[in-house]
C-alpha atoms as a PDB file:
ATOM      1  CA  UNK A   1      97.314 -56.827  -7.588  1.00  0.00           C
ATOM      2  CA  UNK A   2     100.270 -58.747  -6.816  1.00  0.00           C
ATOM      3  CA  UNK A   3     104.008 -56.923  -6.458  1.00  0.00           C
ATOM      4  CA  UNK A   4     106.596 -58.288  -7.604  1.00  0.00           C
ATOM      5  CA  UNK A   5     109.771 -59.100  -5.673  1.00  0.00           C
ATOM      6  CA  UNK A   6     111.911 -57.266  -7.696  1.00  0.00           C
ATOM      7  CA  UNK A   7     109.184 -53.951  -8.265  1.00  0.00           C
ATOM      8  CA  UNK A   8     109.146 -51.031  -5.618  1.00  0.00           C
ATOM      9  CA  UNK A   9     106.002 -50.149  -4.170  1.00  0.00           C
ATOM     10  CA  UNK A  10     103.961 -46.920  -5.579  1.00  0.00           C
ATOM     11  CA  UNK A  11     102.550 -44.682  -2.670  1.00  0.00           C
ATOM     12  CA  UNK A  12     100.794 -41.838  -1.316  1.00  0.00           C
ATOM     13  CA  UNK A  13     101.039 -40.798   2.167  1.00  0.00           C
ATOM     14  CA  UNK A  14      98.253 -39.192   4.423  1.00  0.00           C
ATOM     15  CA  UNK A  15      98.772 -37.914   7.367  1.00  0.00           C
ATOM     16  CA  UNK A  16      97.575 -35.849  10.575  1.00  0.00           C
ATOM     17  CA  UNK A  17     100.621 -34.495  11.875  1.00  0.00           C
ATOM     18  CA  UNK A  18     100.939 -36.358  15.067  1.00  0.00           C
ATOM     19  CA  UNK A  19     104.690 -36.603  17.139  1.00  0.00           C
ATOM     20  CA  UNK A  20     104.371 -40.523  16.325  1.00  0.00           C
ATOM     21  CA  UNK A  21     103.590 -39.297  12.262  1.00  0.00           C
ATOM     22  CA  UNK A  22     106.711 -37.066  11.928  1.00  0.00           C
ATOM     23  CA  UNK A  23     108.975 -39.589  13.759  1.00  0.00           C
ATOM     24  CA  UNK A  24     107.071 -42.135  11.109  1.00  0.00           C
ATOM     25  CA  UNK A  25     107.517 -38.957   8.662  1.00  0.00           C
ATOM     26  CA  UNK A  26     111.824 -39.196   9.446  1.00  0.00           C
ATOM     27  CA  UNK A  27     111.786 -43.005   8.964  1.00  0.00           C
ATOM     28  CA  UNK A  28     109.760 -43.045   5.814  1.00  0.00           C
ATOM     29  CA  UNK A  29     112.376 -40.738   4.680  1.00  0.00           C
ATOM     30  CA  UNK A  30     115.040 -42.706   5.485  1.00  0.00           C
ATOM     31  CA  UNK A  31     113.612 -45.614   3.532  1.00  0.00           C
ATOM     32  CA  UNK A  32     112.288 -43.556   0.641  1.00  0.00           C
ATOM     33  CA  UNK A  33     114.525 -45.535  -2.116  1.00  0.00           C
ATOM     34  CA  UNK A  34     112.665 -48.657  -1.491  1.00  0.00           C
ATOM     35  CA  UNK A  35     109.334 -46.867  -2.916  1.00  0.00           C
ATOM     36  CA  UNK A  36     108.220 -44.827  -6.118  1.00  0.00           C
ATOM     37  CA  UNK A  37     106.164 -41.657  -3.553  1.00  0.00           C
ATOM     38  CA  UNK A  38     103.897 -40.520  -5.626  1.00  0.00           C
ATOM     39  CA  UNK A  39     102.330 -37.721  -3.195  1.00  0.00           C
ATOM     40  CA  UNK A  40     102.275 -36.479   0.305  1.00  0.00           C
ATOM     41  CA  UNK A  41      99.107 -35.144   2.032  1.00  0.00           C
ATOM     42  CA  UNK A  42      98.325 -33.427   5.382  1.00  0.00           C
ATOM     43  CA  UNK A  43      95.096 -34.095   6.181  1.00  0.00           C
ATOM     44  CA  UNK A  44      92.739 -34.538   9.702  1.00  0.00           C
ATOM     45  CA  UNK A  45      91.817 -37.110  12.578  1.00  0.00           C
ATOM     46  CA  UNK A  46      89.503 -37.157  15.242  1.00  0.00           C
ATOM     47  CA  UNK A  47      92.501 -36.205  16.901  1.00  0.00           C
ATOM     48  CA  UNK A  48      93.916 -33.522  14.959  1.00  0.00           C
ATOM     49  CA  UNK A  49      92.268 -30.757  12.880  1.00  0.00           C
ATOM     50  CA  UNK A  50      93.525 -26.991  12.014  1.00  0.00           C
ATOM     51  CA  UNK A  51      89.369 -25.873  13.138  1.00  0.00           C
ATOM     52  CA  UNK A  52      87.428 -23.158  10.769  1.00  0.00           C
ATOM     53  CA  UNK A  53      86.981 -19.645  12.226  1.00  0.00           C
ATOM     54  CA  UNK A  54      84.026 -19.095   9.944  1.00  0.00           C
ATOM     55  CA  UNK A  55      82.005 -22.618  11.613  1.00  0.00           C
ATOM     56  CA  UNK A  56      83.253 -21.599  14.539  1.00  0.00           C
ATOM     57  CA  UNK A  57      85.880 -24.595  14.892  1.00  0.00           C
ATOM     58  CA  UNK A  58      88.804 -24.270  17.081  1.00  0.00           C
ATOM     59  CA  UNK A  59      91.785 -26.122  16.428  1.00  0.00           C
ATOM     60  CA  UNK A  60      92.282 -29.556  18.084  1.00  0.00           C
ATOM     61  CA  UNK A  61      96.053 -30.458  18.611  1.00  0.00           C
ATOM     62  CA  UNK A  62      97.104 -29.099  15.554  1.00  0.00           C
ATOM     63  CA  UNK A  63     100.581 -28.978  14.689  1.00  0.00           C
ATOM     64  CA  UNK A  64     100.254 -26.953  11.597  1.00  0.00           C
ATOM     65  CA  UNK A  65     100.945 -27.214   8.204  1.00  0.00           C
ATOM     66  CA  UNK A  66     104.872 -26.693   7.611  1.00  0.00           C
ATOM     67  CA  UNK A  67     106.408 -29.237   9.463  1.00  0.00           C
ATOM     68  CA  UNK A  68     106.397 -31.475   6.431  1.00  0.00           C
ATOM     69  CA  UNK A  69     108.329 -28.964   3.798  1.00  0.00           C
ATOM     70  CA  UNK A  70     110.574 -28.312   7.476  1.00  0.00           C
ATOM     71  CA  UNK A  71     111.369 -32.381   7.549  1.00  0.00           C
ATOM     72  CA  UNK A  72     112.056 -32.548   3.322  1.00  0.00           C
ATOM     73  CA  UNK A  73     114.512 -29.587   3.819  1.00  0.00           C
ATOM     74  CA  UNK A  74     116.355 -31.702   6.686  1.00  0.00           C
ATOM     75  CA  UNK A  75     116.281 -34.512   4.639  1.00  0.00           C
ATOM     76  CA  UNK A  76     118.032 -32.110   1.770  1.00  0.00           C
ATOM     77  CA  UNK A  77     121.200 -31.758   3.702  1.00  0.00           C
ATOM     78  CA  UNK A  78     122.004 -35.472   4.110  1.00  0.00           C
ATOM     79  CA  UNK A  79     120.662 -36.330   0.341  1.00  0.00           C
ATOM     80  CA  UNK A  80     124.028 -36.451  -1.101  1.00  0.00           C
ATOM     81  CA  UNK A  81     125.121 -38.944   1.604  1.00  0.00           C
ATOM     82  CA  UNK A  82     122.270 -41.278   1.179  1.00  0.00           C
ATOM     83  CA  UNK A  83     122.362 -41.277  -2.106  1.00  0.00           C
ATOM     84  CA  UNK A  84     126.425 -43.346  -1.570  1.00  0.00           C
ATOM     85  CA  UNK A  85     124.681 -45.689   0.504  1.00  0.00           C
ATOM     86  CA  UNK A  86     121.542 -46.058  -2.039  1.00  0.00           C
ATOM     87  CA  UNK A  87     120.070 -45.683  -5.091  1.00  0.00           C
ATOM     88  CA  UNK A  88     116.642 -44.170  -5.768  1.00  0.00           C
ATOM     89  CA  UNK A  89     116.216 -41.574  -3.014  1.00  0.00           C
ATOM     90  CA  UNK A  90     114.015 -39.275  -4.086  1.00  0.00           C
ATOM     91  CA  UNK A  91     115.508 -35.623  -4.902  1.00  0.00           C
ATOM     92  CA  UNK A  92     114.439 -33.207  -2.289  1.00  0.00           C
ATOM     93  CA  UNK A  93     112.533 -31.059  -4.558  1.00  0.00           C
ATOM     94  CA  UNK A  94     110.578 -33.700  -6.188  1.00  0.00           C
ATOM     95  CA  UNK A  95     109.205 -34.436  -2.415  1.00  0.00           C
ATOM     96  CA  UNK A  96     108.626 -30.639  -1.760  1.00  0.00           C
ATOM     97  CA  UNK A  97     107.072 -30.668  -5.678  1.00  0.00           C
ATOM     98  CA  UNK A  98     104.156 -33.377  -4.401  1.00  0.00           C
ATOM     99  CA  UNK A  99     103.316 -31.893  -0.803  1.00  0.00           C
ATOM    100  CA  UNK A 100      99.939 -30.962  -0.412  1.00  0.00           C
ATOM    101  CA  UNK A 101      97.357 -30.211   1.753  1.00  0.00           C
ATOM    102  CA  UNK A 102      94.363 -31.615   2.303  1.00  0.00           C
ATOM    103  CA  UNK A 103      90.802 -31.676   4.263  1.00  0.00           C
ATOM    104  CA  UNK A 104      92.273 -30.459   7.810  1.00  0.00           C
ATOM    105  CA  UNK A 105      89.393 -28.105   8.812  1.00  0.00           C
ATOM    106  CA  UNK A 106      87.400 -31.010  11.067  1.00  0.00           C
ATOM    107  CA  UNK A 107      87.259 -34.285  11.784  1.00  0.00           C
ATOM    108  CA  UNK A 108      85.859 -36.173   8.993  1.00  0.00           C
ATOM    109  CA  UNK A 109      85.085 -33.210   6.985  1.00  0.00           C
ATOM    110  CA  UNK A 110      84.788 -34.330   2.841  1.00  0.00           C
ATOM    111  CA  UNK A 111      82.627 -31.499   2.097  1.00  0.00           C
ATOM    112  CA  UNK A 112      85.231 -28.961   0.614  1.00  0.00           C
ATOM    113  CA  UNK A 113      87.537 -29.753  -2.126  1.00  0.00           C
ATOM    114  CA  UNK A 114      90.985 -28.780  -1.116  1.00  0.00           C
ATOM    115  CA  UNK A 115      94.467 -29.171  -2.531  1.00  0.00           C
ATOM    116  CA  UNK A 116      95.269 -32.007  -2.234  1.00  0.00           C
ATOM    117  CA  UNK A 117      92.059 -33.881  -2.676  1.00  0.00           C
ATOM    118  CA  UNK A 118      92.018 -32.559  -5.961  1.00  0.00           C
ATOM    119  CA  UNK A 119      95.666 -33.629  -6.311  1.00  0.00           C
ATOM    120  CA  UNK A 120      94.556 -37.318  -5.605  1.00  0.00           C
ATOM    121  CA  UNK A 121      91.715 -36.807  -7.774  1.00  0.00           C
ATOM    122  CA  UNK A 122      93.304 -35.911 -11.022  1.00  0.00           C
ATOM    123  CA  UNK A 123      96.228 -38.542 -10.110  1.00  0.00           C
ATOM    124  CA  UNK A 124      93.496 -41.322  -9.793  1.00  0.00           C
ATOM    125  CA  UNK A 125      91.789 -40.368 -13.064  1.00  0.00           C
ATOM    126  CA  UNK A 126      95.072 -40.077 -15.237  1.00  0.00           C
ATOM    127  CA  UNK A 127      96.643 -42.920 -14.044  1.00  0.00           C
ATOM    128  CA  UNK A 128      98.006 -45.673 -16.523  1.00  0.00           C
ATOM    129  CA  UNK A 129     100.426 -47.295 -14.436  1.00  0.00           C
ATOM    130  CA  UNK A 130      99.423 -50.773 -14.365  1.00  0.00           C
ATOM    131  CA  UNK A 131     101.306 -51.257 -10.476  1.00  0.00           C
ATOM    132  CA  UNK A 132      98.896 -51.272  -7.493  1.00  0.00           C
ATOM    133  CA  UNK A 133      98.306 -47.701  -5.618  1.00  0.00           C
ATOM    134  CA  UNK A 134      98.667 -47.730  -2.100  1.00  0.00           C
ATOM    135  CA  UNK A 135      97.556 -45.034  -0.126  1.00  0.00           C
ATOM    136  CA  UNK A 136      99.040 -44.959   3.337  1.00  0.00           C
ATOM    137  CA  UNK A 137      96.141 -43.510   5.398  1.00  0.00           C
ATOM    138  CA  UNK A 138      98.105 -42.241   8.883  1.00  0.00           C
ATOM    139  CA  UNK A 139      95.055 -39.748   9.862  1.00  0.00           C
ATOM    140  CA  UNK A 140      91.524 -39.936   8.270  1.00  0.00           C
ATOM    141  CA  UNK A 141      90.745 -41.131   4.946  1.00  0.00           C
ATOM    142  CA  UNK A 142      88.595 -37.961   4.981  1.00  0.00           C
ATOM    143  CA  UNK A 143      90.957 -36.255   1.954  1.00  0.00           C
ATOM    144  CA  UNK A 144      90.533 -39.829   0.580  1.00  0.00           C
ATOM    145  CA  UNK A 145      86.956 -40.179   0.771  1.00  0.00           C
ATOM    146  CA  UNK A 146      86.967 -36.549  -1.127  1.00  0.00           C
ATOM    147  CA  UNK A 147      88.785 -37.272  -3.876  1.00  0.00           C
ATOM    148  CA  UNK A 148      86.542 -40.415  -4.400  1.00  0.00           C
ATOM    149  CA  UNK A 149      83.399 -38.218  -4.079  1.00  0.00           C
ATOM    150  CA  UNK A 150      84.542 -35.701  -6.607  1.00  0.00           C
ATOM    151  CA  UNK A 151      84.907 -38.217  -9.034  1.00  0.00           C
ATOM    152  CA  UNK A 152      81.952 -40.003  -8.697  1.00  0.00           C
ATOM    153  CA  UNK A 153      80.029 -36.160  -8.608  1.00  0.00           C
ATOM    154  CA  UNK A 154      81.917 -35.928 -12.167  1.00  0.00           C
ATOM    155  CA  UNK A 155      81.867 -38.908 -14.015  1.00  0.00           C
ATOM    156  CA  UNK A 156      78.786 -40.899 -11.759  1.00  0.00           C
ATOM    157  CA  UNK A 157      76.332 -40.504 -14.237  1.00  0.00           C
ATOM    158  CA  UNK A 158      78.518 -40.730 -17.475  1.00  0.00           C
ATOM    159  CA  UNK A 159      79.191 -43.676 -20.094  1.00  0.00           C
ATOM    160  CA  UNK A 160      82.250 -44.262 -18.707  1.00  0.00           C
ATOM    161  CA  UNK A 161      81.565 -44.168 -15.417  1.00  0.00           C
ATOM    162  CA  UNK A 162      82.197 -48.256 -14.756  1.00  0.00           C
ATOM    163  CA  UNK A 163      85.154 -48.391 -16.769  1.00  0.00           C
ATOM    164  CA  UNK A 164      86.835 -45.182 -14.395  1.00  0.00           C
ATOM    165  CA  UNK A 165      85.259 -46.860 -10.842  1.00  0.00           C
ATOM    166  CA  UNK A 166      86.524 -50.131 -12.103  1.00  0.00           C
ATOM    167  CA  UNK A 167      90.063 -49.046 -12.950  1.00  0.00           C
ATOM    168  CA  UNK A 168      90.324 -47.647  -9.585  1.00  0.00           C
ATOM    169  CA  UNK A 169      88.461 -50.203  -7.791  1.00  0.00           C
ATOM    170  CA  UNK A 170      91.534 -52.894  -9.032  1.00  0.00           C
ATOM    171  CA  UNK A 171      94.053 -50.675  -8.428  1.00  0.00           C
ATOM    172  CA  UNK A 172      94.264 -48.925  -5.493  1.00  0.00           C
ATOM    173  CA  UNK A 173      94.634 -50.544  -1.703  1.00  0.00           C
ATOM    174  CA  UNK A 174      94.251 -48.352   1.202  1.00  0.00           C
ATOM    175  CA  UNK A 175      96.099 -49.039   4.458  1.00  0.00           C
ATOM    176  CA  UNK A 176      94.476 -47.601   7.631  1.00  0.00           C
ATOM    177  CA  UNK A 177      95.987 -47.088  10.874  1.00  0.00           C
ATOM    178  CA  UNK A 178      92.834 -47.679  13.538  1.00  0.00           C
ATOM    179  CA  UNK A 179      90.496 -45.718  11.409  1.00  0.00           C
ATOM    180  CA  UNK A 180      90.699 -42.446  12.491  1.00  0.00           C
ATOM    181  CA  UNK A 181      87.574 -40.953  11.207  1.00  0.00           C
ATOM    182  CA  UNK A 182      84.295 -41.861  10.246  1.00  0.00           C
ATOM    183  CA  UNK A 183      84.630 -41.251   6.159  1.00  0.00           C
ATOM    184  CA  UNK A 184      85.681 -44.772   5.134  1.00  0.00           C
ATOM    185  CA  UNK A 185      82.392 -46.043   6.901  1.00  0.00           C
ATOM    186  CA  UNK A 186      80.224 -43.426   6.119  1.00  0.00           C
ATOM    187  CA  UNK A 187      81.755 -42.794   2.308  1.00  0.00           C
ATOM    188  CA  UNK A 188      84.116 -45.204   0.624  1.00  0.00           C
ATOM    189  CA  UNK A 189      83.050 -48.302   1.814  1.00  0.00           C
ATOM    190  CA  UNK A 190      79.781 -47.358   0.778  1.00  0.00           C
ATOM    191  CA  UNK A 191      80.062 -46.744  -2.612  1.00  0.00           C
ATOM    192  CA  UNK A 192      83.438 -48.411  -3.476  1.00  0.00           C
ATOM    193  CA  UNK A 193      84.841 -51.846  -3.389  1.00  0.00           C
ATOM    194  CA  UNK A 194      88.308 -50.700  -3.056  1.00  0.00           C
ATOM    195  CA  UNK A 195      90.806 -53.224  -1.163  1.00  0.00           C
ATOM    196  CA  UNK A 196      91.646 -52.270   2.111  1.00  0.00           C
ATOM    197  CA  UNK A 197      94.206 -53.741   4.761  1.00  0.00           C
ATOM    198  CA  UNK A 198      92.619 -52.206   8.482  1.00  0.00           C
ATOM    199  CA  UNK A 199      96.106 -52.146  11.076  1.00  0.00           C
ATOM    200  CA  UNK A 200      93.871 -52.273  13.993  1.00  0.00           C
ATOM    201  CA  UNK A 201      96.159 -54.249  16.613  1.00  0.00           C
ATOM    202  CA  UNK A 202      99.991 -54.938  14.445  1.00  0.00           C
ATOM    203  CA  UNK A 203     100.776 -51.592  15.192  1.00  0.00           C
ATOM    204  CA  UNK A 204     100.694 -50.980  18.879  1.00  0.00           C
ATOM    205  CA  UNK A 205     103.960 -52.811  18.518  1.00  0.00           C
ATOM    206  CA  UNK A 206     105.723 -49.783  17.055  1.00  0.00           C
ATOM    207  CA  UNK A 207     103.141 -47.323  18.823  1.00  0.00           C
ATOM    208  CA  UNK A 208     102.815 -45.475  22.303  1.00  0.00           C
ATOM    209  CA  UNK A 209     101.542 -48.742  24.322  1.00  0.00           C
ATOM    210  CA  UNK A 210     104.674 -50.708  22.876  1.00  0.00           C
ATOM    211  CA  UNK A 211     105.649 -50.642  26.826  1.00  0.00           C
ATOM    212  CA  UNK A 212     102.722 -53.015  27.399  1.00  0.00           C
ATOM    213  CA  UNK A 213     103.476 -55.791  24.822  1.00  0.00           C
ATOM    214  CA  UNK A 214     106.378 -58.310  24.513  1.00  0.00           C
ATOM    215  CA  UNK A 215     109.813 -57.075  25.819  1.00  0.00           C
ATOM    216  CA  UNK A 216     111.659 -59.520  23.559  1.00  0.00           C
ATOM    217  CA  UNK A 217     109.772 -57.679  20.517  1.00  0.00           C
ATOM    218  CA  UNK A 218     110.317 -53.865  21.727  1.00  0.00           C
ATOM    219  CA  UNK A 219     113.695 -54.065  23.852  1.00  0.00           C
ATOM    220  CA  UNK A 220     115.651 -51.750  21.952  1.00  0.00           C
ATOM    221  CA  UNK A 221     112.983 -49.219  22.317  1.00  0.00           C
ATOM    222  CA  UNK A 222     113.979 -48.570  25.609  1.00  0.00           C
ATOM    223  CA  UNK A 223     116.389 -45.264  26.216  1.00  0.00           C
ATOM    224  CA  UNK A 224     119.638 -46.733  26.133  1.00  0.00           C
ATOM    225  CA  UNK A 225     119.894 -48.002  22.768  1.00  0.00           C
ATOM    226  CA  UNK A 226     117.355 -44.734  21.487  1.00  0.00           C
ATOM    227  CA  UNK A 227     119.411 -42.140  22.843  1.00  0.00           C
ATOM    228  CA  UNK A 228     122.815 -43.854  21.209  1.00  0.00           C
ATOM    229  CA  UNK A 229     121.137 -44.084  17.977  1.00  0.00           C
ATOM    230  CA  UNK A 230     119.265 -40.341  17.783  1.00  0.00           C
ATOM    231  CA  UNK A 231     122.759 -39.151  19.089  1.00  0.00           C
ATOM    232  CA  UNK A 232     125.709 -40.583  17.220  1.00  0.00           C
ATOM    233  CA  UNK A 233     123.915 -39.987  13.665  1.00  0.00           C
ATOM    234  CA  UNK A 234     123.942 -36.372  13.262  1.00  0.00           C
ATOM    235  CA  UNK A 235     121.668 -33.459  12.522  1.00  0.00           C
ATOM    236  CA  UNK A 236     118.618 -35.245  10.413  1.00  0.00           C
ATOM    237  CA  UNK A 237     117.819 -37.834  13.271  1.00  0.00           C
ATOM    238  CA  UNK A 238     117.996 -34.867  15.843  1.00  0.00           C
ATOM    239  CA  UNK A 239     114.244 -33.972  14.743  1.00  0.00           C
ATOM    240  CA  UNK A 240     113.294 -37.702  16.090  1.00  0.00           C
ATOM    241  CA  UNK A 241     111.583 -37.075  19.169  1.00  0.00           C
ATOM    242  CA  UNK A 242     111.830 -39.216  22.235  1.00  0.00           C
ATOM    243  CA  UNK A 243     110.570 -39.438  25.966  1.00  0.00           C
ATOM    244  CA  UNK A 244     111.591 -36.568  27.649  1.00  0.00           C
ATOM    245  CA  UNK A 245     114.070 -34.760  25.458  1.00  0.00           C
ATOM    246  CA  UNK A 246     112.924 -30.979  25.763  1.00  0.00           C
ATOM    247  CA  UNK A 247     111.184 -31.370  22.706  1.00  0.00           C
ATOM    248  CA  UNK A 248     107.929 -28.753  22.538  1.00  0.00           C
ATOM    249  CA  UNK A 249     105.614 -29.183  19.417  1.00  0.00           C
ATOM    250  CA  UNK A 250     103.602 -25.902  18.450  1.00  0.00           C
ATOM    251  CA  UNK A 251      99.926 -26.525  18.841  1.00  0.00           C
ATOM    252  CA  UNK A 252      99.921 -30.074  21.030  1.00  0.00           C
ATOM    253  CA  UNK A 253      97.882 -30.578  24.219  1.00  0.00           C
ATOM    254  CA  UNK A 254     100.247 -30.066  27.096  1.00  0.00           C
ATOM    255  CA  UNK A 255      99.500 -33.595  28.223  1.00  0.00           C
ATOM    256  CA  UNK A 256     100.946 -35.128  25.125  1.00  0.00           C
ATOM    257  CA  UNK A 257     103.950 -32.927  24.973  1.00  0.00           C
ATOM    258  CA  UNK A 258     106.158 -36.173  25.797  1.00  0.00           C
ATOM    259  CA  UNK A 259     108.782 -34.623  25.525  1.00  0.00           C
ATOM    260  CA  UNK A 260     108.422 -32.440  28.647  1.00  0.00           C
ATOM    261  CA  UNK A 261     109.798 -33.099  32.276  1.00  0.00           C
ATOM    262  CA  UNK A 262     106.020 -33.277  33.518  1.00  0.00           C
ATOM    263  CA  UNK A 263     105.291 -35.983  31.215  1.00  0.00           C
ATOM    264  CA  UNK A 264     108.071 -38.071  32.660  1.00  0.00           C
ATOM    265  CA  UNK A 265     106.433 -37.167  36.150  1.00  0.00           C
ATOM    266  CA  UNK A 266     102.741 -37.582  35.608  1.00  0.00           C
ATOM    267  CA  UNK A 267     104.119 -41.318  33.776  1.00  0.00           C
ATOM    268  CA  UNK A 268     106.961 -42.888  35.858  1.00  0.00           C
ATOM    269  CA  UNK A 269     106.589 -45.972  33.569  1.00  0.00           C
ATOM    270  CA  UNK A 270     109.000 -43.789  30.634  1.00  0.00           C
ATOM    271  CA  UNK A 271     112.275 -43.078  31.271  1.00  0.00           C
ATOM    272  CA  UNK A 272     114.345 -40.206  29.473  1.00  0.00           C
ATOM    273  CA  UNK A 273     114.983 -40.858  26.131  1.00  0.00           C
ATOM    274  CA  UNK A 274     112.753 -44.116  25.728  1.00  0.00           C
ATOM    275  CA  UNK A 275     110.985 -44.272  22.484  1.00  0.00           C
ATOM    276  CA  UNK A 276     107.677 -42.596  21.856  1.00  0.00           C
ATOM    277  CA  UNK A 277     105.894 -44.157  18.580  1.00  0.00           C
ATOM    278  CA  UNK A 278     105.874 -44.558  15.202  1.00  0.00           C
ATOM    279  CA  UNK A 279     102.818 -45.837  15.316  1.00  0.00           C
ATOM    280  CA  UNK A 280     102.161 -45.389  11.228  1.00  0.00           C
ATOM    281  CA  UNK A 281     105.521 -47.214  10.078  1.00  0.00           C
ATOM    282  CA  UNK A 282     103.888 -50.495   9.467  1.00  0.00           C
ATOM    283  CA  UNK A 283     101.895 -49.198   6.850  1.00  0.00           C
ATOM    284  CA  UNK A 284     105.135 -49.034   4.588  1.00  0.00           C
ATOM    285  CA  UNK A 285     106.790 -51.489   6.517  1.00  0.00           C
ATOM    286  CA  UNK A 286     104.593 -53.567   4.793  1.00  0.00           C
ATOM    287  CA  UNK A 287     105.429 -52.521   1.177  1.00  0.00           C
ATOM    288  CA  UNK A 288     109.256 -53.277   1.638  1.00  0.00           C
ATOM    289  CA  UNK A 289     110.527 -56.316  -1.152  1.00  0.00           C
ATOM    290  CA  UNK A 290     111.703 -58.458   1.548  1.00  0.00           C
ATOM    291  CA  UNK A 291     111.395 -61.822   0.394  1.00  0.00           C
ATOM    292  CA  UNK A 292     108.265 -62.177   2.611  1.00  0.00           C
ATOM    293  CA  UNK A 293     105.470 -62.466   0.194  1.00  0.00           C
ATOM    294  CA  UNK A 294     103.437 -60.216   2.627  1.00  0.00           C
ATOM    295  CA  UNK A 295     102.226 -57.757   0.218  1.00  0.00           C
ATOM    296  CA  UNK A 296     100.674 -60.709  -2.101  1.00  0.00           C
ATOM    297  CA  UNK A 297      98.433 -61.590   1.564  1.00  0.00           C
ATOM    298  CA  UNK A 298      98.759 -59.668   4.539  1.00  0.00           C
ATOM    299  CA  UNK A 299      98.387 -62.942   6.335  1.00  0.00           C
ATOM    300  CA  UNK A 300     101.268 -64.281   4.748  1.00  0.00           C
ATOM    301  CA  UNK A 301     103.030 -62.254   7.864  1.00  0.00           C
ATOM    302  CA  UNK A 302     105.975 -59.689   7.312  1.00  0.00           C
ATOM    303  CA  UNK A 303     107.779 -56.898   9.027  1.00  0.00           C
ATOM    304  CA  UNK A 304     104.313 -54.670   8.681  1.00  0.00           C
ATOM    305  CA  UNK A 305     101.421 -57.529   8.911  1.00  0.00           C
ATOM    306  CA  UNK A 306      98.119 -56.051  10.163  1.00  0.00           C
ATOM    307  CA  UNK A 307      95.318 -57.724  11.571  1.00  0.00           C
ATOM    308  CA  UNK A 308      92.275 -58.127   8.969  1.00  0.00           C
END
């Protein structure tokens, strides 16, 4: 299971469509040469879920399903300049090419099949590439946890049943960002023994109560240096949100529309412009080759470290 210095990182992403995911979402971006992305799936939280009308499920802070595609086509226009600066970005089509969606309807919900749990699904079963899998979990593992299921509902009570849960079981490492629904518990951990690295404190660092840790650590958080960075690098960083920048996201709570003038008012502690969160970075902050050794054992320490 150990990379190799010299070897990028294979990933999928999961995530719930958060203001701290799509500010993750721009970073990851920005970084994508230093991975092989393998696929990129919306799925749910306790905090975030499209709701079913036929259940009778309303939607809880959802932000919707395009804002992904919206963030690869931004990404488009400054390709052929990243590409000067580094090799390996991604094309913007293959990124568009491996978006799917997954479980959104609920909270936890693994009971449907849905694009892209069957996307993860058929990628886990033909898989021969011999590097680990890590699947960045930035919502629920609920999509996850579905996947898994359909599998074992396929192949659970067929001769080659070990060999497939073994192959998987060796290769694939979950990251989770504070577990964010109950289908690890209830599911995976149940049935597989799949490695998984639980960010359950590292993260706060990078996430919306960065105020409350170590200045020293988080200074250039603060507005001055954001606003001089979001500013003087043109049109793709102008989607980062920060504290009180007349930013409105469709489908948010009023209350966590940061980037409102009654958010700075109802929480003196933010000034305009300060940071909000990238609270899911870490979890491929931890799969850059930088010399660390971190991805051999988290506790080795590294830019993305979590607490086991």
């Amino acid at each position: 299971m150990i990379k190799q210095l010299n070897e990028k990182a294979r990933t999928i992403i999961t995530t719930d469509g958060e203001v701290d995911d799509m500010n993750s979402f721009l970073r990851y971006l920005l970084y994508s040469n230093e991975f092989d992305t393998e696929g990129i799936i919306l799925t749910s939280s306790v905090y975030h879920y499209a709701g079913d009308d036929e259940k009778g499920i309303k939607p809880e802070r959802w932000t919707g399903e395009k804002w992904i595609p919206y963030l690869i086509s931004e990404y488009g226009k400054v390709y052929d300049h990243l590409k000067v600066h580094g090799e390996g970005y991604p094309t913007p089509e293959y990124l568009q090419s491996i978006y799917h969606v997954g479980n959104i309807s609920f909270k936890g919900e693994y009971e449907q099949e849905t694009d892209g749990s069957r996307f993860l699904e058929n990628y886990l079963l033909e898989d021969t590439d011999e590097r680990p899998l890590y699947i960045q979990t930035w919502g629920g593992t609920n999509t996850t946890a579905r996947a898994l299921r359909s599998i074992e509902e396929k192949y659970g009570h067929s001769p080659e049943w070990s060999t497939i849960k073994k192959r998987i079981e060796e290769k694939v490492v979950i990251y989770i960002i504070l577990d964010q629904d109950d289908t690890y518990n209830e599911y995976i951990a149940k049935k597989w023994h799949i490695k998984v690295i639980n960010d359950k404190f590292n993260f706060w660092y990078f996430a919306y109560l960065w105020k409350y840790t170590n200045y020293n650590l988080t200074r250039k958080l603060n507005h001055d240096w954001q606003k001089k960075l979001v500013n003087n690098f043109g049109s793709f960083l102008a989607n980062y949100a920060l504290i009180g920048d007349g930013r409105v996201i469709d489908g948010e709570n009023e209350d966590e529309q940061r980037g409102i003038d009654s958010y700075l008012e109802k929480n003196p502690e933010y000034e305009r412009f300060d940071f909000i969160s990238e609270g899911d970075s870490p979890s491929f902050f931890y799969l850059i080759n930088n010399g660390l050794r971190n991805s051999s054992d988290p506790t080795f320490g590294g830019v993305g470290w979590p607490i086991c």
